[in-house]
PDB file of N, CA and C in Angstrom:
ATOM      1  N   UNK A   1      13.880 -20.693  -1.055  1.00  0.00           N
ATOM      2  CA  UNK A   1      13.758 -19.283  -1.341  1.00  0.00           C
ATOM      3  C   UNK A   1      13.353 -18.554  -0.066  1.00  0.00           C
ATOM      4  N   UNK A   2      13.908 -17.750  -0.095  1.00  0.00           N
ATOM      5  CA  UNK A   2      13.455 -16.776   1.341  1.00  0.00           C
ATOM      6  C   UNK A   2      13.037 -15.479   0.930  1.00  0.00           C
ATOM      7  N   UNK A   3      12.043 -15.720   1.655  1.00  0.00           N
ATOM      8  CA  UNK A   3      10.660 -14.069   1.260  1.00  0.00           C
ATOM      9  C   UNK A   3      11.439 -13.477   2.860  1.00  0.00           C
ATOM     10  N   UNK A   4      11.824 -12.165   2.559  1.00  0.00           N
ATOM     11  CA  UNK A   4      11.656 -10.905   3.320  1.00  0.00           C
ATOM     12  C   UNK A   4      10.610 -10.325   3.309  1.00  0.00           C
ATOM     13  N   UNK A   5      10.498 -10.403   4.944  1.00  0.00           N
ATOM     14  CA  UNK A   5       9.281  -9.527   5.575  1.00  0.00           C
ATOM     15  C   UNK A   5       9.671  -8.242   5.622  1.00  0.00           C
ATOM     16  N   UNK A   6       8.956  -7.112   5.698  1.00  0.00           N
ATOM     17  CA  UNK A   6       8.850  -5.977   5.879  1.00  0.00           C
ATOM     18  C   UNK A   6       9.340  -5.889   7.474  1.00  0.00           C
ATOM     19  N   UNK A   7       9.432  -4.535   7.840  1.00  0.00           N
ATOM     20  CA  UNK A   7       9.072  -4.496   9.727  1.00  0.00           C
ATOM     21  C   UNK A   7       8.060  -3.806   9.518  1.00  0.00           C
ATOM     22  N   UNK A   8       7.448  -3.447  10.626  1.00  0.00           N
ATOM     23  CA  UNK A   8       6.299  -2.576  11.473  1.00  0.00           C
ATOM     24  C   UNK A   8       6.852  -1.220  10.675  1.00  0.00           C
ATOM     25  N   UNK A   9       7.773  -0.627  10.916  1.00  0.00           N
ATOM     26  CA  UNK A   9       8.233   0.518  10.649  1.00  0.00           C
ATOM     27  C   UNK A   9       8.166   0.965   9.202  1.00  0.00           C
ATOM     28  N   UNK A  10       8.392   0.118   8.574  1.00  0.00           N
ATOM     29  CA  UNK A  10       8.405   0.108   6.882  1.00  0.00           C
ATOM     30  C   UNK A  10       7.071   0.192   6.791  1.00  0.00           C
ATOM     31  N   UNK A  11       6.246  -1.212   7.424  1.00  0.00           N
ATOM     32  CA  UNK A  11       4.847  -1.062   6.960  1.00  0.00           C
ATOM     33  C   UNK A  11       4.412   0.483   6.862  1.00  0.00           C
ATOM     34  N   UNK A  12       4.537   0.967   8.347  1.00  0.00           N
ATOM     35  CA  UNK A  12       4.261   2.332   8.621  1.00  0.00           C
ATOM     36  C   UNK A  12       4.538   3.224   7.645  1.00  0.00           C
ATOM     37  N   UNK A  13       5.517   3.166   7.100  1.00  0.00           N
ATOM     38  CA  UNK A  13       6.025   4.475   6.715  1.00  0.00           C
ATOM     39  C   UNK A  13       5.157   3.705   4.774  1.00  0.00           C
ATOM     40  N   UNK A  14       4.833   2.848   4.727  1.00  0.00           N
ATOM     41  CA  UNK A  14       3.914   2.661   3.558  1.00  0.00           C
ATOM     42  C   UNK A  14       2.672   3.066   3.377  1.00  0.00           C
ATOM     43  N   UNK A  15       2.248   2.813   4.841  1.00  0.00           N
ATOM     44  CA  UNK A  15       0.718   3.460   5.087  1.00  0.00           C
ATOM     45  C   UNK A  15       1.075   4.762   4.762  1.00  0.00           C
ATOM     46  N   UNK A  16       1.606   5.864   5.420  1.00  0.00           N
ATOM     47  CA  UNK A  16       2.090   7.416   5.160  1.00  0.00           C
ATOM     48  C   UNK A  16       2.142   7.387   4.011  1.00  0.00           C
ATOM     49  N   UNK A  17       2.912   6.946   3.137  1.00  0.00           N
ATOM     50  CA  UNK A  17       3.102   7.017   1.189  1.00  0.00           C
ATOM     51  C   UNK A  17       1.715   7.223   0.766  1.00  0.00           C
ATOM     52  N   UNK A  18       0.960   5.722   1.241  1.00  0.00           N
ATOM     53  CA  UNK A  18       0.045   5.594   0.650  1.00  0.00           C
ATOM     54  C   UNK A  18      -1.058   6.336   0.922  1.00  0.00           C
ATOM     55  N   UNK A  19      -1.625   6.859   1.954  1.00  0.00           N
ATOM     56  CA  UNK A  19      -2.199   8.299   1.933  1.00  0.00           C
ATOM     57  C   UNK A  19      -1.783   9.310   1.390  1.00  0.00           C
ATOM     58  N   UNK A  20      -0.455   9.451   1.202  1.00  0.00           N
ATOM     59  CA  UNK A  20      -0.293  10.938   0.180  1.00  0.00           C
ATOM     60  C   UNK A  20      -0.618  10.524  -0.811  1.00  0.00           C
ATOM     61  N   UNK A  21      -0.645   9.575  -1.834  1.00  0.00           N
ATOM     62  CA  UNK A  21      -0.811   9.088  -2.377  1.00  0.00           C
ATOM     63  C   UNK A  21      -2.509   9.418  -3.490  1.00  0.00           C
ATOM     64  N   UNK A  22      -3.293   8.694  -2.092  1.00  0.00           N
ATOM     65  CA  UNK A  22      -4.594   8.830  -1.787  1.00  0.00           C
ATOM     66  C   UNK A  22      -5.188  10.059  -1.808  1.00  0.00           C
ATOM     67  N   UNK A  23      -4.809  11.182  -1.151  1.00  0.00           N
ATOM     68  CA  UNK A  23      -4.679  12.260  -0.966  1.00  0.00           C
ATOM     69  C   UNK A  23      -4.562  13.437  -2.623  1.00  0.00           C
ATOM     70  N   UNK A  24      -3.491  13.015  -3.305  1.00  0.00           N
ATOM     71  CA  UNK A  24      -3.188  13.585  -4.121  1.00  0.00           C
ATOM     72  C   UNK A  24      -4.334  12.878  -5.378  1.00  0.00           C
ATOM     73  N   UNK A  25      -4.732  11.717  -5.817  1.00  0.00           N
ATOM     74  CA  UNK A  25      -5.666  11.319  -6.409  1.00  0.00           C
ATOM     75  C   UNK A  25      -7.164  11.950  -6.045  1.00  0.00           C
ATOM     76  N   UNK A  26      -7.378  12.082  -5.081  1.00  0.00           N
ATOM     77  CA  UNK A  26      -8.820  13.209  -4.663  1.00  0.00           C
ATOM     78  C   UNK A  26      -8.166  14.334  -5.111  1.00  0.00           C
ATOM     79  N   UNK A  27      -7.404  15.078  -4.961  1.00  0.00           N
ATOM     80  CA  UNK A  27      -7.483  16.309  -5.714  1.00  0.00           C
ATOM     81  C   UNK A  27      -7.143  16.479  -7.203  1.00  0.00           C
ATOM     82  N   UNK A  28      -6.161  15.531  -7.405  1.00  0.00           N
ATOM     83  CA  UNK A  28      -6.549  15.256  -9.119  1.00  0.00           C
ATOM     84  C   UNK A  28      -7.885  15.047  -9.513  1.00  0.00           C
ATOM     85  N   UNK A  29      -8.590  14.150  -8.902  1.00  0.00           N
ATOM     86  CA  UNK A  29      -9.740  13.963  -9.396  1.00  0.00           C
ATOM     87  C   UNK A  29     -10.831  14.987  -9.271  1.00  0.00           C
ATOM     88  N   UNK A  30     -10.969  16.179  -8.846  1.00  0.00           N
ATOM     89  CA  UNK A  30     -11.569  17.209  -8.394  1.00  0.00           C
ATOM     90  C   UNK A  30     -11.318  18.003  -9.518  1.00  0.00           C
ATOM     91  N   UNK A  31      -9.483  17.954 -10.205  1.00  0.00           N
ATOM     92  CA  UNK A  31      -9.358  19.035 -10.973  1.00  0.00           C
ATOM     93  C   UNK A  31      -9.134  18.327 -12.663  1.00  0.00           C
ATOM     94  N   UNK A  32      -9.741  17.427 -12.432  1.00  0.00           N
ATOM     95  CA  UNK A  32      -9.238  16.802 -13.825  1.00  0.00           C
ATOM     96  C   UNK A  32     -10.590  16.613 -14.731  1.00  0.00           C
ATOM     97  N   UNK A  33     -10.926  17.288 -16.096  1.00  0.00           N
ATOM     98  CA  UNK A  33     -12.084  16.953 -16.621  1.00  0.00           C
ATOM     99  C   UNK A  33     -11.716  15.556 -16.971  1.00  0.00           C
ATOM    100  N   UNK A  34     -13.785  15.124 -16.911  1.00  0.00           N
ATOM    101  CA  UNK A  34     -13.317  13.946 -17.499  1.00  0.00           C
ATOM    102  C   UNK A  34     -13.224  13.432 -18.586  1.00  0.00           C
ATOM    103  N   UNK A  35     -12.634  12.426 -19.408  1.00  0.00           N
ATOM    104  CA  UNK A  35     -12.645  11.893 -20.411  1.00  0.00           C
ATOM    105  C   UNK A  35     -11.478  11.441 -20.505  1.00  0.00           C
ATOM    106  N   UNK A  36     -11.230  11.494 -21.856  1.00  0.00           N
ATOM    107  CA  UNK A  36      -9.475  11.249 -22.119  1.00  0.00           C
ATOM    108  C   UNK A  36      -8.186  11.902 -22.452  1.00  0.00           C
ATOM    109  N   UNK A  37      -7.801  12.065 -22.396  1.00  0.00           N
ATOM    110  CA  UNK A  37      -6.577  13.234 -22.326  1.00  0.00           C
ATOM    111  C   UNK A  37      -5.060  12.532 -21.146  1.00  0.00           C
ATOM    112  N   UNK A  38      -4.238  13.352 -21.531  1.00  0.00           N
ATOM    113  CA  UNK A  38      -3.130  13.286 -20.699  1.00  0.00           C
ATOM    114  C   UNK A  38      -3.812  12.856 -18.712  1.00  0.00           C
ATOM    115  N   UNK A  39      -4.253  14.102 -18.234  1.00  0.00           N
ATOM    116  CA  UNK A  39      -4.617  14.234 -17.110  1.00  0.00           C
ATOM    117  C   UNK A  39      -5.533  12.994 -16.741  1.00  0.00           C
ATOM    118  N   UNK A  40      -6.665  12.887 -17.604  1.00  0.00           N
ATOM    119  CA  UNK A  40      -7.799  11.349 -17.053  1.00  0.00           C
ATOM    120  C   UNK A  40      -6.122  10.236 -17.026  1.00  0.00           C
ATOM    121  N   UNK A  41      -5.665  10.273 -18.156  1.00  0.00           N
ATOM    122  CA  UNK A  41      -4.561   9.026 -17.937  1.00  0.00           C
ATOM    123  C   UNK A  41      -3.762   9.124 -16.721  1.00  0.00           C
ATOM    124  N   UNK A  42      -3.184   9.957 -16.793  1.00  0.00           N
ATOM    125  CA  UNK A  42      -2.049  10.354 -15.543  1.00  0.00           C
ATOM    126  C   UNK A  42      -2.849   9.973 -14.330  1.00  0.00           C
ATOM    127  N   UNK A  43      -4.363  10.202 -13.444  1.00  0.00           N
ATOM    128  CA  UNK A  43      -4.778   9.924 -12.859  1.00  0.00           C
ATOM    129  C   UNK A  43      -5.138   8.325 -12.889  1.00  0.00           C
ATOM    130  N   UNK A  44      -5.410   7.862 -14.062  1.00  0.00           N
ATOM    131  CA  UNK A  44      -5.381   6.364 -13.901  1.00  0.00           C
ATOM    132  C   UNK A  44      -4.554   5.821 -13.369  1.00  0.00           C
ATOM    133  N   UNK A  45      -3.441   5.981 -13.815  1.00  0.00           N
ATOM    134  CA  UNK A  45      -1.430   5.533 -13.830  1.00  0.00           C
ATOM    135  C   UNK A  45      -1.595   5.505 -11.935  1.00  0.00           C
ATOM    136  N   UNK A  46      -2.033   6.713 -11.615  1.00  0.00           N
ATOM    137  CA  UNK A  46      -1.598   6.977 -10.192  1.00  0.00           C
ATOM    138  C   UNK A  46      -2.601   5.977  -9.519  1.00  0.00           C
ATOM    139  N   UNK A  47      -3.900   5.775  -9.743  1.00  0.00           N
ATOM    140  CA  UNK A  47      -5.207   4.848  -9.021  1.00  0.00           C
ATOM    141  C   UNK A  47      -4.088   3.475  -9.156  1.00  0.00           C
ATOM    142  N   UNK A  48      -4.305   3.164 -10.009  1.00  0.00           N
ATOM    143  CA  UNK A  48      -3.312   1.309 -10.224  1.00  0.00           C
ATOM    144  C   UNK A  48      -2.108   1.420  -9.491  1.00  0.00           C
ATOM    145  N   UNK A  49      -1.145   2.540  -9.410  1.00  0.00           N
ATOM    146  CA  UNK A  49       0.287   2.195  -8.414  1.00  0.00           C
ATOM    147  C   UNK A  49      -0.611   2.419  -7.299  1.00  0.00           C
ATOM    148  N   UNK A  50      -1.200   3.097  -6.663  1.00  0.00           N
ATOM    149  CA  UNK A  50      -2.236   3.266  -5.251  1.00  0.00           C
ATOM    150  C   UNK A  50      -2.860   1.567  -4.668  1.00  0.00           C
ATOM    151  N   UNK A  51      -3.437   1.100  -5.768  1.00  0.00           N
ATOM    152  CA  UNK A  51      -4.081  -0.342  -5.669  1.00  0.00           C
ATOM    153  C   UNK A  51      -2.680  -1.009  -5.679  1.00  0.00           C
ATOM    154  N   UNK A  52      -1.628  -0.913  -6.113  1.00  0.00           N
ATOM    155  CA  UNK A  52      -0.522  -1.899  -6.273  1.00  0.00           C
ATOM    156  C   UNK A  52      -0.053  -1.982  -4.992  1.00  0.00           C
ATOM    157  N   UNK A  53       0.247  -0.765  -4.603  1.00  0.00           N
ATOM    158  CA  UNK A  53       1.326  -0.627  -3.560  1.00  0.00           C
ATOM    159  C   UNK A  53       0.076  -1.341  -1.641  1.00  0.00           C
ATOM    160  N   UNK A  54      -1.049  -0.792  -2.066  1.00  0.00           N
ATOM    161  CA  UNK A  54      -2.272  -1.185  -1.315  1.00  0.00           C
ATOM    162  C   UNK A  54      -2.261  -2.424  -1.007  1.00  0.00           C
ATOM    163  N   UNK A  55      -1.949  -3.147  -1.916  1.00  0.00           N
ATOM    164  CA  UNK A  55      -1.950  -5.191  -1.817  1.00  0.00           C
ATOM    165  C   UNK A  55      -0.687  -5.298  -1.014  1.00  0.00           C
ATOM    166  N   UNK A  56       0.501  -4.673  -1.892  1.00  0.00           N
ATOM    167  CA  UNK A  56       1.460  -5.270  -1.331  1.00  0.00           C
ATOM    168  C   UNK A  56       1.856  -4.820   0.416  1.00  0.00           C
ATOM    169  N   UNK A  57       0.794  -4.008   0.668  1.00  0.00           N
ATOM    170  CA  UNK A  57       1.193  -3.448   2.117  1.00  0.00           C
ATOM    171  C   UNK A  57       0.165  -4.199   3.179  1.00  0.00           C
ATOM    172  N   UNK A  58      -0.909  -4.490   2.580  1.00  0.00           N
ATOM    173  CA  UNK A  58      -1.862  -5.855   3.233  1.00  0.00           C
ATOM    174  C   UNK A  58      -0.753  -6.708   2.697  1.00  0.00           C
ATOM    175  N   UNK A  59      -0.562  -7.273   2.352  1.00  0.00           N
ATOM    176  CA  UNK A  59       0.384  -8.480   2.086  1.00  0.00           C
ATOM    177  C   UNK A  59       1.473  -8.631   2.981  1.00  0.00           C
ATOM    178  N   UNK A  60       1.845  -7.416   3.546  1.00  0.00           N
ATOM    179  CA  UNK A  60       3.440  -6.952   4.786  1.00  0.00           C
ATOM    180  C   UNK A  60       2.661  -7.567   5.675  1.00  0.00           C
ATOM    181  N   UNK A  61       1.999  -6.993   5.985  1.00  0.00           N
ATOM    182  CA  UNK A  61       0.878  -6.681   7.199  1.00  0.00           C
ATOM    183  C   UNK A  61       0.459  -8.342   7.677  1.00  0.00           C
ATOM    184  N   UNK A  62       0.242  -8.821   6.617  1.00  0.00           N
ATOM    185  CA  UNK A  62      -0.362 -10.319   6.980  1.00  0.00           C
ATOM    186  C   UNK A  62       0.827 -10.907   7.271  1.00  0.00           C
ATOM    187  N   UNK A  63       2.423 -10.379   6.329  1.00  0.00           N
ATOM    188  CA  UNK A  63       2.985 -11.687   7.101  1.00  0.00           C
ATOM    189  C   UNK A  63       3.757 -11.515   8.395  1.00  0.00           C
ATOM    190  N   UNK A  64       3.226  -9.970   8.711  1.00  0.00           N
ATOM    191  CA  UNK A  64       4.321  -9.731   9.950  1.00  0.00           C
ATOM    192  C   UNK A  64       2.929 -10.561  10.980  1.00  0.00           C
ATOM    193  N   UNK A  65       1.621 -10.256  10.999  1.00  0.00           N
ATOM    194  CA  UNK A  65       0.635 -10.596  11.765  1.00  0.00           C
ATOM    195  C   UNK A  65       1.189 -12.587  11.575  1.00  0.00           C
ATOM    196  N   UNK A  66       1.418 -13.111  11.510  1.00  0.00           N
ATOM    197  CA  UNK A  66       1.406 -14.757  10.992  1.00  0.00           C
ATOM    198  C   UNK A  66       2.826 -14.819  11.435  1.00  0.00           C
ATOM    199  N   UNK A  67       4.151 -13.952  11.176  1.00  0.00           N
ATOM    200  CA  UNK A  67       5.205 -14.049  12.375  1.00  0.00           C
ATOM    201  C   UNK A  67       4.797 -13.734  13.679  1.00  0.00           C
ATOM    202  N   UNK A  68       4.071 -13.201  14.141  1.00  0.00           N
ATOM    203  CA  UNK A  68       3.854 -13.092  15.344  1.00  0.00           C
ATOM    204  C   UNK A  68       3.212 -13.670  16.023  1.00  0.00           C
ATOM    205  N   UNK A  69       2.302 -14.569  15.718  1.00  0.00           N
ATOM    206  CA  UNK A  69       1.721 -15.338  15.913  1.00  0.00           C
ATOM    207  C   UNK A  69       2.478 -16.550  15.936  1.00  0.00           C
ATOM    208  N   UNK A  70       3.378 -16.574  14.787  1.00  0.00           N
ATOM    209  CA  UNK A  70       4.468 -17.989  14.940  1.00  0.00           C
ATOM    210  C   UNK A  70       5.210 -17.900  16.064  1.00  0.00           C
ATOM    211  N   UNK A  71       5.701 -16.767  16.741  1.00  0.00           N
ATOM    212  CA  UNK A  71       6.697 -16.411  17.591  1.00  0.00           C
ATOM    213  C   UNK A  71       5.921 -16.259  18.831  1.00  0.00           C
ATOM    214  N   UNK A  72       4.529 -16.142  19.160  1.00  0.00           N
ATOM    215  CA  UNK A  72       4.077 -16.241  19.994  1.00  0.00           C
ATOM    216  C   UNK A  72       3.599 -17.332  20.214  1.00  0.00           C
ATOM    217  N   UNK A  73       3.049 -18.322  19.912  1.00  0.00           N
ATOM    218  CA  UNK A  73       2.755 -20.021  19.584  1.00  0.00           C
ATOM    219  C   UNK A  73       4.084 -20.872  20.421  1.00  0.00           C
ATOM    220  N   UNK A  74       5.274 -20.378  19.392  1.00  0.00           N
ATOM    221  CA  UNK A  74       6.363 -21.090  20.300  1.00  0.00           C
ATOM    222  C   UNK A  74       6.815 -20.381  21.275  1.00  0.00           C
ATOM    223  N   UNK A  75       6.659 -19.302  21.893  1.00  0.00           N
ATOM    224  CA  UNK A  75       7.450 -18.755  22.855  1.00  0.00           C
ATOM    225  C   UNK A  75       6.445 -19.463  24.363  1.00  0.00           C
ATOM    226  N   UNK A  76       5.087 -19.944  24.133  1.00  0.00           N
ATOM    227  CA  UNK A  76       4.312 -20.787  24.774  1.00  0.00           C
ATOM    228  C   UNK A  76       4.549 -21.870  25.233  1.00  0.00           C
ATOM    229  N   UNK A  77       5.358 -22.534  24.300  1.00  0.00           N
ATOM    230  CA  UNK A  77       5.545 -24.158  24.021  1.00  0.00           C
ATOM    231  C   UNK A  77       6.963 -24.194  24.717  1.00  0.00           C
TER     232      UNK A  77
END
């Protein structure tokens, strides 16, 4: 099975997502009473894709850091 890595560039442009992201959850959360309702939910929905997308971009990140390191190891040898 072959896992595709991300590039640098993708990572990048995930970090950017993921601050708007970030961004837009602080101001939901500023304007949203709390409890339960549509809005507390809708702000949940958005925290969990935020944490989702968060792993999987540490997760890029580690395996481009561990190719490079592979590619620098042998470019030694």
């Amino acid at each position: 099975m072959t896992v595709q890595t991300r590039s640098l560039a993708d990572c990048q442009t995930a970090a950017v997502k993921l601050y708007s992201l970030a961004q837009a959850a602080v101001e939901l959360y500023d304007q949203v009473p709390s409890g339960n309702g549509a809005p507390a939910n809708g702000l949940h929905a958005l925290l969990e894709v935020l944490v989702q997308k968060a792993d999987a971009l540490a997760n890029d990140i580690d395996a481009l850091e561990r190719g490079a390191r592979a590619a620098a190891k042998e470019a030694r040898s």
